[in-house]
N, C-alpha and C. Protein backbone atom coordinates (compact mmCIF):
# COMPACT_ATOMS: atom_id res chain seq x y z
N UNK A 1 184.24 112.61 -115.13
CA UNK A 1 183.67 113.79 -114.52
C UNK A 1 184.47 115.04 -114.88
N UNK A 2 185.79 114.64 -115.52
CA UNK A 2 186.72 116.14 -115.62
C UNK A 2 186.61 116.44 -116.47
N UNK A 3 186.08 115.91 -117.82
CA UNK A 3 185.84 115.70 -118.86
C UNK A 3 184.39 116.85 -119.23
N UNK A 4 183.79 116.36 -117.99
CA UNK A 4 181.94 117.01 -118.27
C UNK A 4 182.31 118.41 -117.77
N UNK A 5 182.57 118.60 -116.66
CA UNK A 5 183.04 119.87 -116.07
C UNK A 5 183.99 120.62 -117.16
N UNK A 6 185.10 120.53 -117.79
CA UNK A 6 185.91 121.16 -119.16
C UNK A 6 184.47 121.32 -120.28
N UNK A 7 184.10 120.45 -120.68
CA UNK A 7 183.21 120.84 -121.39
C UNK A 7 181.70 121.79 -121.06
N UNK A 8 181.20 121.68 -119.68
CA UNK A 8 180.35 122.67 -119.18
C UNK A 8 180.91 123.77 -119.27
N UNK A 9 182.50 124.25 -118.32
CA UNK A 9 183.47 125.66 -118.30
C UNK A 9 183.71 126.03 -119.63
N UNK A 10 183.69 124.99 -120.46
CA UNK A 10 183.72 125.86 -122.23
C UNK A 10 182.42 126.03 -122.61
N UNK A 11 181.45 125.41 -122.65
CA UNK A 11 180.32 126.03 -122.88
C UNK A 11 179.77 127.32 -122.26
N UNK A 12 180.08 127.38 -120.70
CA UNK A 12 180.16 128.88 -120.12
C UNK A 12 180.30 130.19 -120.78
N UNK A 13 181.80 129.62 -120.93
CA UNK A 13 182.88 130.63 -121.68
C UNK A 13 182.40 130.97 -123.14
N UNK A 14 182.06 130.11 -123.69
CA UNK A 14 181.35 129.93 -125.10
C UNK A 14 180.00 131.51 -125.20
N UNK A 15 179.32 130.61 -124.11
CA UNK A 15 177.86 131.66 -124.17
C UNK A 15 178.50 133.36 -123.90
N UNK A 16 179.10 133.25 -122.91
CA UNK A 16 179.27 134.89 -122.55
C UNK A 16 180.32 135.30 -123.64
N UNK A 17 181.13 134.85 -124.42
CA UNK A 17 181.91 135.29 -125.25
C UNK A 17 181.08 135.78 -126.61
N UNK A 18 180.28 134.99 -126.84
CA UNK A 18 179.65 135.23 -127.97
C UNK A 18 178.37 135.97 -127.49
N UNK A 19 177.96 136.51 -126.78
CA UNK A 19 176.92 137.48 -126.08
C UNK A 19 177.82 138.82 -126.39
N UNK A 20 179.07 139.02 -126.27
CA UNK A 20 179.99 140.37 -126.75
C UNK A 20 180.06 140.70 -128.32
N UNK A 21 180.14 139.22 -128.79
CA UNK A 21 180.58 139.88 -130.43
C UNK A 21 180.42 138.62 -130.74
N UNK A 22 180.14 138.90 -132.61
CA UNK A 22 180.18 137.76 -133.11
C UNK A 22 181.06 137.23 -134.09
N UNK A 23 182.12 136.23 -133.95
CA UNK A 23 183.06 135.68 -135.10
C UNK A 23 182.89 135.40 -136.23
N UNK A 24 183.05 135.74 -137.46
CA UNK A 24 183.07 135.37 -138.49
C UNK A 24 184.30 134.56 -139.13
N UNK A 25 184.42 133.32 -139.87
CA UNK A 25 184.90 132.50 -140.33
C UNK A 25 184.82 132.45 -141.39
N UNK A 26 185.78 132.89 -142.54
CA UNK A 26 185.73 132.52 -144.18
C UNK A 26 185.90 131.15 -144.82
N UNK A 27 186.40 130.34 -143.58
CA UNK A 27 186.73 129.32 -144.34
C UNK A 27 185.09 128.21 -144.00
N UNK A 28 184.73 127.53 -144.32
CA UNK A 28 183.44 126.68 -143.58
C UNK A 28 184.22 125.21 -142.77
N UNK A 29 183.41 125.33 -142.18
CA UNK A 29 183.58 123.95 -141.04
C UNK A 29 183.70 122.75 -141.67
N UNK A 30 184.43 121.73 -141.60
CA UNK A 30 184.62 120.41 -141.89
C UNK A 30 183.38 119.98 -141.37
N UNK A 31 183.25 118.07 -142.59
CA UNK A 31 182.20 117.68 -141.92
C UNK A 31 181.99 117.15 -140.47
N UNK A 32 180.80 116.79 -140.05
CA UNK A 32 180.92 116.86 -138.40
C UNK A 32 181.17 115.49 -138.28
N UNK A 33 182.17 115.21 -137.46
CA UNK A 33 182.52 113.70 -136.80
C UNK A 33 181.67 113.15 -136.14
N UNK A 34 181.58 111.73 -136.67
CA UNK A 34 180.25 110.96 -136.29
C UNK A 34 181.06 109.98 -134.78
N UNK A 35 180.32 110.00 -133.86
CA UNK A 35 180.49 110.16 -132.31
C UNK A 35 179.67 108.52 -132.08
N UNK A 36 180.83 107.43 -131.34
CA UNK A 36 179.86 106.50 -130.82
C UNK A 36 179.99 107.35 -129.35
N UNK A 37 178.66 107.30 -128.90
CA UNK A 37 178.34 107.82 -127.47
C UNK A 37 178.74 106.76 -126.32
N UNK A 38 179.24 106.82 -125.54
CA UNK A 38 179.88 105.70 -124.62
C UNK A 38 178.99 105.38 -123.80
N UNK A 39 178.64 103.91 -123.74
CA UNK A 39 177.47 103.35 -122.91
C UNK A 39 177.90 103.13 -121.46
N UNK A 40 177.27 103.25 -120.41
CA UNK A 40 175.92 103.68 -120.22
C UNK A 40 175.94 104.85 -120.01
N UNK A 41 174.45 105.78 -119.60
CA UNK A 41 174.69 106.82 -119.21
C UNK A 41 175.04 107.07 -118.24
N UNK A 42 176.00 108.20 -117.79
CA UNK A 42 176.12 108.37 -116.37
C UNK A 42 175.42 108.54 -114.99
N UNK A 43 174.04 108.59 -115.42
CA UNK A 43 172.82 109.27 -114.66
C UNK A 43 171.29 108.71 -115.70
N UNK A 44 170.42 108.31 -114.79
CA UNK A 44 168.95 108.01 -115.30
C UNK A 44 168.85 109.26 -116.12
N UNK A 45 168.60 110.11 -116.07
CA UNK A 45 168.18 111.46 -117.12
C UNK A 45 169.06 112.22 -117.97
N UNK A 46 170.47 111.98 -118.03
CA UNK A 46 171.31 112.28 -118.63
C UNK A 46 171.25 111.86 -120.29
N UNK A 47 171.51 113.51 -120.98
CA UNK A 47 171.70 113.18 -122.30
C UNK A 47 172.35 113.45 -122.82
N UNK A 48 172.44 112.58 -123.93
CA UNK A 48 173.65 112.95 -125.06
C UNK A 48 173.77 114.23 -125.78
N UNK A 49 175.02 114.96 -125.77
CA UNK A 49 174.95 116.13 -126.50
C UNK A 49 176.36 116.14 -127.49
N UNK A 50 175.95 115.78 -128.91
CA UNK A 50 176.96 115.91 -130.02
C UNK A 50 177.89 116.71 -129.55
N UNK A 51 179.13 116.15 -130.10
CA UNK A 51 180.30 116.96 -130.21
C UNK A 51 180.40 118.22 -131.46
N UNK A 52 181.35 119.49 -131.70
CA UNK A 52 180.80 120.08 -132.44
C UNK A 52 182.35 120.65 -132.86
N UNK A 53 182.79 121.44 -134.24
CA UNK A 53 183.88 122.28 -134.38
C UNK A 53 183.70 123.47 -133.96
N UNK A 54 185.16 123.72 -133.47
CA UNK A 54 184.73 125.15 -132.65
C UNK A 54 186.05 125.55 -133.64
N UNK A 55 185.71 127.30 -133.85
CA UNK A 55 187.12 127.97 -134.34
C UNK A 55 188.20 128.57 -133.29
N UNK A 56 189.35 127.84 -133.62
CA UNK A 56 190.42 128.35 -132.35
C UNK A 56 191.49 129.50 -132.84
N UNK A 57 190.88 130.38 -133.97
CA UNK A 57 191.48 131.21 -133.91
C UNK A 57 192.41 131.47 -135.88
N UNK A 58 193.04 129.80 -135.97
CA UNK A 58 193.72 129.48 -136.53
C UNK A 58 192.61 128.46 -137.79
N UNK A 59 192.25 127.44 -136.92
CA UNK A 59 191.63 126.30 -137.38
C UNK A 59 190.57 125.71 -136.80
N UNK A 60 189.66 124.45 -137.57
CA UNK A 60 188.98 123.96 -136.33
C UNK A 60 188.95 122.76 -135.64
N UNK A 61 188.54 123.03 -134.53
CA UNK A 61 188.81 122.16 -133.79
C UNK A 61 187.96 121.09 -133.02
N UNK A 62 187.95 120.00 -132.89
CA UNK A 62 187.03 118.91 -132.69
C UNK A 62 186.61 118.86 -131.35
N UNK A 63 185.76 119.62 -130.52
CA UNK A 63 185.00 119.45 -129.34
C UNK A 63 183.97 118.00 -129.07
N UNK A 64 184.67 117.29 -128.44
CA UNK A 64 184.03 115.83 -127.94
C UNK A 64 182.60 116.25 -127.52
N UNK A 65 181.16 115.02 -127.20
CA UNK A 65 180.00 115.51 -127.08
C UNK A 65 180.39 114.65 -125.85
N UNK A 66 179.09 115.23 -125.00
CA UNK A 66 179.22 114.93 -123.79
C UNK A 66 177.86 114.27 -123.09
N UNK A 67 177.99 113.90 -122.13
CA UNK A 67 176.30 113.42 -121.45
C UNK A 67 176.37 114.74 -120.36
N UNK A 68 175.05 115.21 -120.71
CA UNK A 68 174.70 116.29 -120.01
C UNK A 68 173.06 116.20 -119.77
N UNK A 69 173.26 117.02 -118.03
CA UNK A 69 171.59 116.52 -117.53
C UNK A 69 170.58 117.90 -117.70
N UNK A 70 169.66 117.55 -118.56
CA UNK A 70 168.43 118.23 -118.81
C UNK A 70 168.27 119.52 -117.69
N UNK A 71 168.51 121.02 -117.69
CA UNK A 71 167.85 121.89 -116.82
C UNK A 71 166.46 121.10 -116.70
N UNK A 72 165.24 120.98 -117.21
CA UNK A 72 163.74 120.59 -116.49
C UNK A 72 163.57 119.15 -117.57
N UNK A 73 162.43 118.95 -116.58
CA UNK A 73 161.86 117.26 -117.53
C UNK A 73 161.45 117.46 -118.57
N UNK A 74 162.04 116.54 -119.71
CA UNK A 74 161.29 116.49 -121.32
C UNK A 74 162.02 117.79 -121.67
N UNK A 75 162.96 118.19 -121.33
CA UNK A 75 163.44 119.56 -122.64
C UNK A 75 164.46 118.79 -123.31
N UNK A 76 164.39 119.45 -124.61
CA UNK A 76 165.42 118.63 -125.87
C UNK A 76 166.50 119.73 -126.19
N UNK A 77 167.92 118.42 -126.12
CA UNK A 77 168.78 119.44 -126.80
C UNK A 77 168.86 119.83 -128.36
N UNK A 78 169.13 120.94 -128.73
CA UNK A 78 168.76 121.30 -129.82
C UNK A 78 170.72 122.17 -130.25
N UNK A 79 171.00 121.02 -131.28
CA UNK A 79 172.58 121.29 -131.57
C UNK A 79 172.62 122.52 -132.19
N UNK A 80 173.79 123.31 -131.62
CA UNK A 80 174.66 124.50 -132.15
C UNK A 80 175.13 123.57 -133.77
N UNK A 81 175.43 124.98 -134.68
CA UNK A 81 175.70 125.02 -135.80
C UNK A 81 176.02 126.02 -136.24
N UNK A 82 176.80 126.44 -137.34
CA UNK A 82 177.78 126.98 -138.41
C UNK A 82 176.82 127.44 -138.81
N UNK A 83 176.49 128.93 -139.20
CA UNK A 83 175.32 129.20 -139.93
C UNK A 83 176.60 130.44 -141.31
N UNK A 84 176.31 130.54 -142.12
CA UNK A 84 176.77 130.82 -143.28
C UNK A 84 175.72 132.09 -143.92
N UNK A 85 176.63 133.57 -143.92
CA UNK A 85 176.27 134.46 -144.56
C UNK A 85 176.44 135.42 -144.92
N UNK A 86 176.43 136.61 -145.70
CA UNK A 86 177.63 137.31 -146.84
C UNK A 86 179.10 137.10 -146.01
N UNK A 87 179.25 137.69 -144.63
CA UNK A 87 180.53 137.60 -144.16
C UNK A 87 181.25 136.42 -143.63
N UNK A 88 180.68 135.68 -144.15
CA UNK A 88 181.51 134.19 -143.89
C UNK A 88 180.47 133.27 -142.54
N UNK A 89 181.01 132.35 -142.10
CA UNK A 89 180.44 131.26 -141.06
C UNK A 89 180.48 132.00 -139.66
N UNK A 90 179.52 131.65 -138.87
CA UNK A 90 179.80 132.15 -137.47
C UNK A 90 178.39 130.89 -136.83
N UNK A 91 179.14 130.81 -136.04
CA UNK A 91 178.83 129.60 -134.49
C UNK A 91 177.44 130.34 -133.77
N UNK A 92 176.28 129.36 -134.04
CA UNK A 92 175.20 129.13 -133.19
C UNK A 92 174.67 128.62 -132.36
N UNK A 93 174.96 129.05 -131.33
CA UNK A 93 174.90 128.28 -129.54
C UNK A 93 173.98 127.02 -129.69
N UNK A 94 174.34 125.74 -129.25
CA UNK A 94 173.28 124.93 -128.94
C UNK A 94 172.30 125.40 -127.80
N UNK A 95 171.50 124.76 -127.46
CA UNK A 95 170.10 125.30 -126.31
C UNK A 95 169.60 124.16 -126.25
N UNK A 96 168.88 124.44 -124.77
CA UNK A 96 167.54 123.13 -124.53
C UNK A 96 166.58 124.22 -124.85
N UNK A 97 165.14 123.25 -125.21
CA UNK A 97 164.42 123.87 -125.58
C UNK A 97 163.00 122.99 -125.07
């Protein structure tokens, strides 16, 4: 549970940080680490949400994925990604959708 909560408070932090400005990264993201998801789920409606690299400034860094519960029924998570362009890489919020 301390685990989901750190990763919700960084996703928080995540959204309103990047709502101010946006980071650019020259170097590109390593490939993405392939995640066994730990059985069972914590909750009937709970879903899996990939882990992802985040830039810490310096380097990047390996953010664990987490089981996280759906805002409404049937919405899909839809993974954040590295998007790449003239000024280098910058971080695209995951979302339900």
């Amino acid at each position: 549970m301390k685990k989901f909560l750190a990763v919700a408070c960084f996703g928080i932090t995540l959204a309103a940080a990047s709502a101010d400005a946006q980071v650019y990264v020259r170097i590109g993201p390593p490939p993405r680490v392939v995640e066994r998801r730990p059985p069972p789920p914590p909750g009937p409606r709970r879903v899996w949400v990939g882990g992802y690299h985040r830039w810490d400034g310096r380097r990047y860094v390996w953010m664990p994925g987490a089981w996280m519960l759906p805002p409404r029924p049937r919405a899909r998570w839809v993974d954040g990604r590295w998007v790449h362009d003239r000024r280098g890489y910058y971080w695209r919020d995951g979302h339900w959708r």
